[in-house]
Every structure is written in C-alpha cells, then in structure tokens.
N, C-alpha and C. Protein backbone atom coordinates (compact mmCIF):
# COMPACT_ATOMS: atom_id res chain seq x y z
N UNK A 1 -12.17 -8.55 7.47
CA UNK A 1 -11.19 -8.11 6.51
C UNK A 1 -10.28 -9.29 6.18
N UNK A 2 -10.40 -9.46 4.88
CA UNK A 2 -9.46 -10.79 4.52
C UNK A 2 -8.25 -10.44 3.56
N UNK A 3 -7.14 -10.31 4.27
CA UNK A 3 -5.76 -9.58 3.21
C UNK A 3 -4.78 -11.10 3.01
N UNK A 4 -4.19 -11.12 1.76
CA UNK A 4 -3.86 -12.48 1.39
C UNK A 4 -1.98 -12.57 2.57
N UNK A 5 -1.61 -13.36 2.45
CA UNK A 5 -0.35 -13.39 3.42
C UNK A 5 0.68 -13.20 2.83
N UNK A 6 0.59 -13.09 1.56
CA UNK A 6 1.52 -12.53 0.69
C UNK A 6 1.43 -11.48 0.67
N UNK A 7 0.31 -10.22 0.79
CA UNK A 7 0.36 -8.85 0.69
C UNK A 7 0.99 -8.92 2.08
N UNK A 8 0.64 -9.31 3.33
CA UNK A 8 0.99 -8.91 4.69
C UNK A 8 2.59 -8.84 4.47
N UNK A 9 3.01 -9.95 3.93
CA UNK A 9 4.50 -10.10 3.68
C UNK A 9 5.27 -9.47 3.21
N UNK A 10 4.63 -8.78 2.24
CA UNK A 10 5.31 -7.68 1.34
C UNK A 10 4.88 -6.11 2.13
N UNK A 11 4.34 -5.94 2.96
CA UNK A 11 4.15 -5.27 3.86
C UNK A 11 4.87 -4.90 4.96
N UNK A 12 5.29 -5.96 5.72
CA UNK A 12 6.20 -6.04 6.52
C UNK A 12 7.34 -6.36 5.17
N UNK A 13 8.12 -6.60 4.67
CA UNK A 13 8.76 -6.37 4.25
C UNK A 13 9.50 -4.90 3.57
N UNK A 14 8.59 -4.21 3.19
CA UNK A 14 8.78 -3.01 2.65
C UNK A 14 8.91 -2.08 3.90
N UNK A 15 8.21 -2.24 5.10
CA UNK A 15 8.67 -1.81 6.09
C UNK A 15 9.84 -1.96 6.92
N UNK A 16 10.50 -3.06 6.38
CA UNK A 16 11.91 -3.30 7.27
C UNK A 16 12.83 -2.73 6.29
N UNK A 17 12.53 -2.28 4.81
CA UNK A 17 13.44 -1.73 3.94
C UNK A 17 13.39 0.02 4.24
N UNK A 18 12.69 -0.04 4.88
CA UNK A 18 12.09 1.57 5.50
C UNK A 18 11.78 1.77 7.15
N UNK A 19 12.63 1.89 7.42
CA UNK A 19 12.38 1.36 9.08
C UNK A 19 12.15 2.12 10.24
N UNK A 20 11.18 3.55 9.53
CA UNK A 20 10.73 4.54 10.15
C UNK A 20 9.33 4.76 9.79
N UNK A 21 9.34 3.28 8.93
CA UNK A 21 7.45 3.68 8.26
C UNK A 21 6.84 2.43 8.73
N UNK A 22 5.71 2.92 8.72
CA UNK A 22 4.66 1.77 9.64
C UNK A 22 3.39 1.70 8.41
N UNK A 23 2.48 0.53 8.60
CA UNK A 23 1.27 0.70 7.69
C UNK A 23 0.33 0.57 8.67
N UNK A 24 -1.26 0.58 7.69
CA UNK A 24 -2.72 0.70 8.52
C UNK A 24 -3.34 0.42 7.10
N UNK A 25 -4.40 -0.83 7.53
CA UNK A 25 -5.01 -1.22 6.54
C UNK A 25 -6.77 -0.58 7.18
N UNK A 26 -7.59 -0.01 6.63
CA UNK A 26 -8.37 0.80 6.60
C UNK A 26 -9.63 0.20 5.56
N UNK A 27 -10.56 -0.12 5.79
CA UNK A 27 -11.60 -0.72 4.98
C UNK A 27 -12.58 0.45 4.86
N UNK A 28 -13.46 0.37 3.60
CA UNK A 28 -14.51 1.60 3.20
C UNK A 28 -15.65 1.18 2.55
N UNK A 29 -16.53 1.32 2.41
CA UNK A 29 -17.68 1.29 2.15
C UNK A 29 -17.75 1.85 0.64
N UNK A 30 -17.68 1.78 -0.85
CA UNK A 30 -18.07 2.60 -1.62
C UNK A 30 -19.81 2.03 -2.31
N UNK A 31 -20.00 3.13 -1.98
CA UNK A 31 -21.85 2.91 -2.47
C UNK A 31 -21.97 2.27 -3.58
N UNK A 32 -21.57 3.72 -4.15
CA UNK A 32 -21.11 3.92 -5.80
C UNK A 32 -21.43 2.07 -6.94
N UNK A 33 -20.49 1.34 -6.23
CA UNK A 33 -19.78 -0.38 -7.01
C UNK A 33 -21.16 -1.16 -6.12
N UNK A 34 -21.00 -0.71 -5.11
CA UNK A 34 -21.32 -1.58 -3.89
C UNK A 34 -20.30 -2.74 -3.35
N UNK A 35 -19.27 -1.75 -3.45
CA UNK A 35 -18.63 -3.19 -2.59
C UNK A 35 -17.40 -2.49 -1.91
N UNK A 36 -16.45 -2.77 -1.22
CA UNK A 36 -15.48 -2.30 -0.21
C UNK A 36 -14.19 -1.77 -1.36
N UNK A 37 -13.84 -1.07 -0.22
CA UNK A 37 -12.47 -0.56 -0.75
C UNK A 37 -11.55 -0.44 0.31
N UNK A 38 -10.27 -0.96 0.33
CA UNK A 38 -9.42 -1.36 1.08
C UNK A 38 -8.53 0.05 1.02
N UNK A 39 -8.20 0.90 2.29
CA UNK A 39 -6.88 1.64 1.91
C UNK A 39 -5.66 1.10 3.05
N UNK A 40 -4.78 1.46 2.47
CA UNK A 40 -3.25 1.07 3.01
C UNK A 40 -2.57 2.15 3.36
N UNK A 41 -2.33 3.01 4.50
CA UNK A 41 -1.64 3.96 4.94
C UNK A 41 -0.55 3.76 5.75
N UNK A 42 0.68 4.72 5.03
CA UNK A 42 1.92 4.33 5.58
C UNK A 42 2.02 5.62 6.14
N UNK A 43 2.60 5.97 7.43
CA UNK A 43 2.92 6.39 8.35
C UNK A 43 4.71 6.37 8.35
N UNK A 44 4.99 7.92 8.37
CA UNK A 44 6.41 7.57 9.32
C UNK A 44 6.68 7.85 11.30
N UNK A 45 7.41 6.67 11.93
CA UNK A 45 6.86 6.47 13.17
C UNK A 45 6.66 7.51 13.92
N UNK A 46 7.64 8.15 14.10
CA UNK A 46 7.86 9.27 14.71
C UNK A 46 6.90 10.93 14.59
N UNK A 47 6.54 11.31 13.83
CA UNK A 47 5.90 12.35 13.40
C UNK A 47 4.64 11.99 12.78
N UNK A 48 3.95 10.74 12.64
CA UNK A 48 2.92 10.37 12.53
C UNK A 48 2.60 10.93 11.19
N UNK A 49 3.65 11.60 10.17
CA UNK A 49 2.88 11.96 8.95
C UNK A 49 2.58 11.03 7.87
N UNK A 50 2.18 11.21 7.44
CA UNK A 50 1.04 10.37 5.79
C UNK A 50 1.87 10.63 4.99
N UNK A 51 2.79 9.34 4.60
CA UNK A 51 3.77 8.80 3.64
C UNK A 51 3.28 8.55 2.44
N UNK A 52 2.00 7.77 2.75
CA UNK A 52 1.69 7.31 1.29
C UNK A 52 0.45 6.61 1.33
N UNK A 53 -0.40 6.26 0.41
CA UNK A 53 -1.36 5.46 0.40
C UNK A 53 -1.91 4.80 -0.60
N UNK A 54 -2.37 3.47 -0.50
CA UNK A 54 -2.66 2.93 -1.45
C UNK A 54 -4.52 2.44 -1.47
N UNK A 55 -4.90 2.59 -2.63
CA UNK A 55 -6.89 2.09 -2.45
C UNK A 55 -6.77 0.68 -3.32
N UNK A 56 -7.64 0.15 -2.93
CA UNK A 56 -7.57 -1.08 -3.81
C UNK A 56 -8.86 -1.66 -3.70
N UNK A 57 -9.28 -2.91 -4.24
CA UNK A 57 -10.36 -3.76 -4.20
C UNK A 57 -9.85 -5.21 -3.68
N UNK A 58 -10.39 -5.51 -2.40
CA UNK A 58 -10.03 -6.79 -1.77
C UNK A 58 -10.13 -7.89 -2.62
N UNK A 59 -11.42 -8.11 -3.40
CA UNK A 59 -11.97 -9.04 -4.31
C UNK A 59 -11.08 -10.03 -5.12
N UNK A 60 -10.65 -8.51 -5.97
CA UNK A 60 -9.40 -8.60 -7.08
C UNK A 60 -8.01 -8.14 -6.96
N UNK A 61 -7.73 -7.71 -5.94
CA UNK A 61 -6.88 -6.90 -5.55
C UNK A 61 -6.21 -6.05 -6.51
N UNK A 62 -7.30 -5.29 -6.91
CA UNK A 62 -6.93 -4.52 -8.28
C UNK A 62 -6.37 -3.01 -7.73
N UNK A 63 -5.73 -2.26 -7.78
CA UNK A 63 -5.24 -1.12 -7.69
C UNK A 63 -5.96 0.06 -7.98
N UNK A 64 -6.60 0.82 -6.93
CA UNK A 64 -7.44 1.91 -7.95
C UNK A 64 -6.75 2.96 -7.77
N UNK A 65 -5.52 3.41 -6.63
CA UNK A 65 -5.53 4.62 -6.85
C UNK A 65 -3.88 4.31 -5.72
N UNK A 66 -3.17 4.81 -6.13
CA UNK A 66 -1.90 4.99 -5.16
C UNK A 66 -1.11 6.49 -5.25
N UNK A 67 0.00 7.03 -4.29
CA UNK A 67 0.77 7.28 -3.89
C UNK A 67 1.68 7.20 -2.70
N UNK A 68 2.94 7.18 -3.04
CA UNK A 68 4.17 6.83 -2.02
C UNK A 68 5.30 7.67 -2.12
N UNK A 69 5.34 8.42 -0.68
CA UNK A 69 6.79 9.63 -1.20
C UNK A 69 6.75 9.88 -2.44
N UNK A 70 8.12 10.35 -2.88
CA UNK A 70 8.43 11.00 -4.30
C UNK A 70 8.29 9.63 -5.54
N UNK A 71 7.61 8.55 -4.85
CA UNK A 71 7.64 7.55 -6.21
C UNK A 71 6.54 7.64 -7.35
N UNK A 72 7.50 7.93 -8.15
CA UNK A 72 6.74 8.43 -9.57
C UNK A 72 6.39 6.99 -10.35
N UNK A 73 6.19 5.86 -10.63
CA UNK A 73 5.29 5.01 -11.57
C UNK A 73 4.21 4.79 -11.92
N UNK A 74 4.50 4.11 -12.73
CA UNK A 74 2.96 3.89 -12.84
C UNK A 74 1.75 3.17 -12.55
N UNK A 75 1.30 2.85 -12.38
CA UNK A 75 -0.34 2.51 -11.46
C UNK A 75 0.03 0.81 -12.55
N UNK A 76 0.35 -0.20 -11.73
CA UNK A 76 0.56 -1.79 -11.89
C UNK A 76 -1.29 -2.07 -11.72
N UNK A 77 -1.19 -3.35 -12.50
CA UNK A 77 -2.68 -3.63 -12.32
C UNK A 77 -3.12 -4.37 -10.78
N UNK A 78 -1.82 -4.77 -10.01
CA UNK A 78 -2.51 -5.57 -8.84
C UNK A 78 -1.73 -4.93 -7.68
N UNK A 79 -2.37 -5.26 -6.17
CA UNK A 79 -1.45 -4.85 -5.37
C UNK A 79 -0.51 -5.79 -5.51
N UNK A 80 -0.10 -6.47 -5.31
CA UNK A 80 1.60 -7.25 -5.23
C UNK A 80 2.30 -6.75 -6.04
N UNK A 81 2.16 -6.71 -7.38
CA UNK A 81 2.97 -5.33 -8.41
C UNK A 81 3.39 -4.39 -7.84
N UNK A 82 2.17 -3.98 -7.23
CA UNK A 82 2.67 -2.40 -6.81
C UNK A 82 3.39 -2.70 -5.58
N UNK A 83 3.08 -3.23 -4.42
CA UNK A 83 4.20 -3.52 -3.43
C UNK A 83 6.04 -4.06 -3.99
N UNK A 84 5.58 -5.02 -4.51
CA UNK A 84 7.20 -5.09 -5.16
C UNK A 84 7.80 -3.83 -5.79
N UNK A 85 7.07 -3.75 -6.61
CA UNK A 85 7.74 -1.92 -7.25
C UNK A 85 8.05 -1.01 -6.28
N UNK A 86 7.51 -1.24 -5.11
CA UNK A 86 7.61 -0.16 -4.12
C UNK A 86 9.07 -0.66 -2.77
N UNK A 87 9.00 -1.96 -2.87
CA UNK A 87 10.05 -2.40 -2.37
C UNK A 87 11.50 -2.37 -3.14
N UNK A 88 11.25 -2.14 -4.35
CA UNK A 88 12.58 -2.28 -5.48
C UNK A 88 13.22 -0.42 -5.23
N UNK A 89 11.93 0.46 -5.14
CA UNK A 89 11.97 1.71 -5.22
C UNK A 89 12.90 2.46 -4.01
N UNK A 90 12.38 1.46 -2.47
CA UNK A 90 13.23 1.76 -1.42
C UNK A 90 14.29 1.37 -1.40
N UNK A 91 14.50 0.33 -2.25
CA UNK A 91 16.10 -0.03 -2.12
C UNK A 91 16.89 1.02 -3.04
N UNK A 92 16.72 1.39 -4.06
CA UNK A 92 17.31 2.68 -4.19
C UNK A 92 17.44 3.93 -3.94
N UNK A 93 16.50 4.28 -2.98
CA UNK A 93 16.77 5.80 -2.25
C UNK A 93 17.49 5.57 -0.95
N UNK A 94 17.83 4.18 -0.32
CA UNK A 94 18.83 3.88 0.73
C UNK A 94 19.83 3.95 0.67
C-alpha cells in the first residue's frame, strides 16, 4: 500500500482537529476496473463507531465516493481536496 505523505499528513492532522477520531486505511480489490480501491475509515475512539468514510483510487487519487458526520459538500475531484475541506469543516463545528 503506497499512500503519499501528504495524505498521511492531512490525516493526522484532521485528527488532531478532532481528537476523539482515529482513521484506518483499508485496501480492496475491485474486479469490475481491475484495479484497487483504497477506503479510509474514521472511527470515534471510544465507542468504536463509523464516523465517516472515504473510497478512492490510489493511482490517481481520485475520489469515488465519500461521507463524514453531518458534512454536506460536494465530492472534490482528489483526495487532498477533500481532506482539506474536511479539515476547514472541523474547524467550524469546534
């Protein structure tokens, strides 16, 4: 699994803006393309429930499919988009 150090960063970052949520990067098999699909599951620590999740394509790191808590936007074309948007998002429900 090869994730760039800038997503890790913005990862741990969005987690210290949220400091009851944890992530899990999760790799998949889709037949379908033939090629992997990356998911990103956020966890809050304590109660172990499913915050949010994001699917993507390692390749391109293109975005295929997200949700996070009550964040309503819209689907950015890359993950780093969508992580920043999602870090801008926690700073206003704090």
């Amino acid at each position: 699994m090869k994730i760039s150090i800038t997503i890790l960063n913005l990862l741990v970052k969005l987690c210290a803006e949220q400091p009851r949520l944890r992530w899990q990067i999760k790799g998949e098999f889709e037949e379908s393309h033939g090629c992997m699909v990356y998911n990103i599951l956020f966890y809050e620590y304590q109660s172990n429930k499913l915050k949010g999740q994001i699917s993507f394509y390692p390749h391109n790191e293109q975005v295929i499919s997200f949700r996070f808590a009550e964040y309503q936007g819209i689907k950015p074309e890359t993950l780093i988009d969508l992580l920043l948007d999602l870090i801008n998002y926690t700073k206003t429900i704090n």
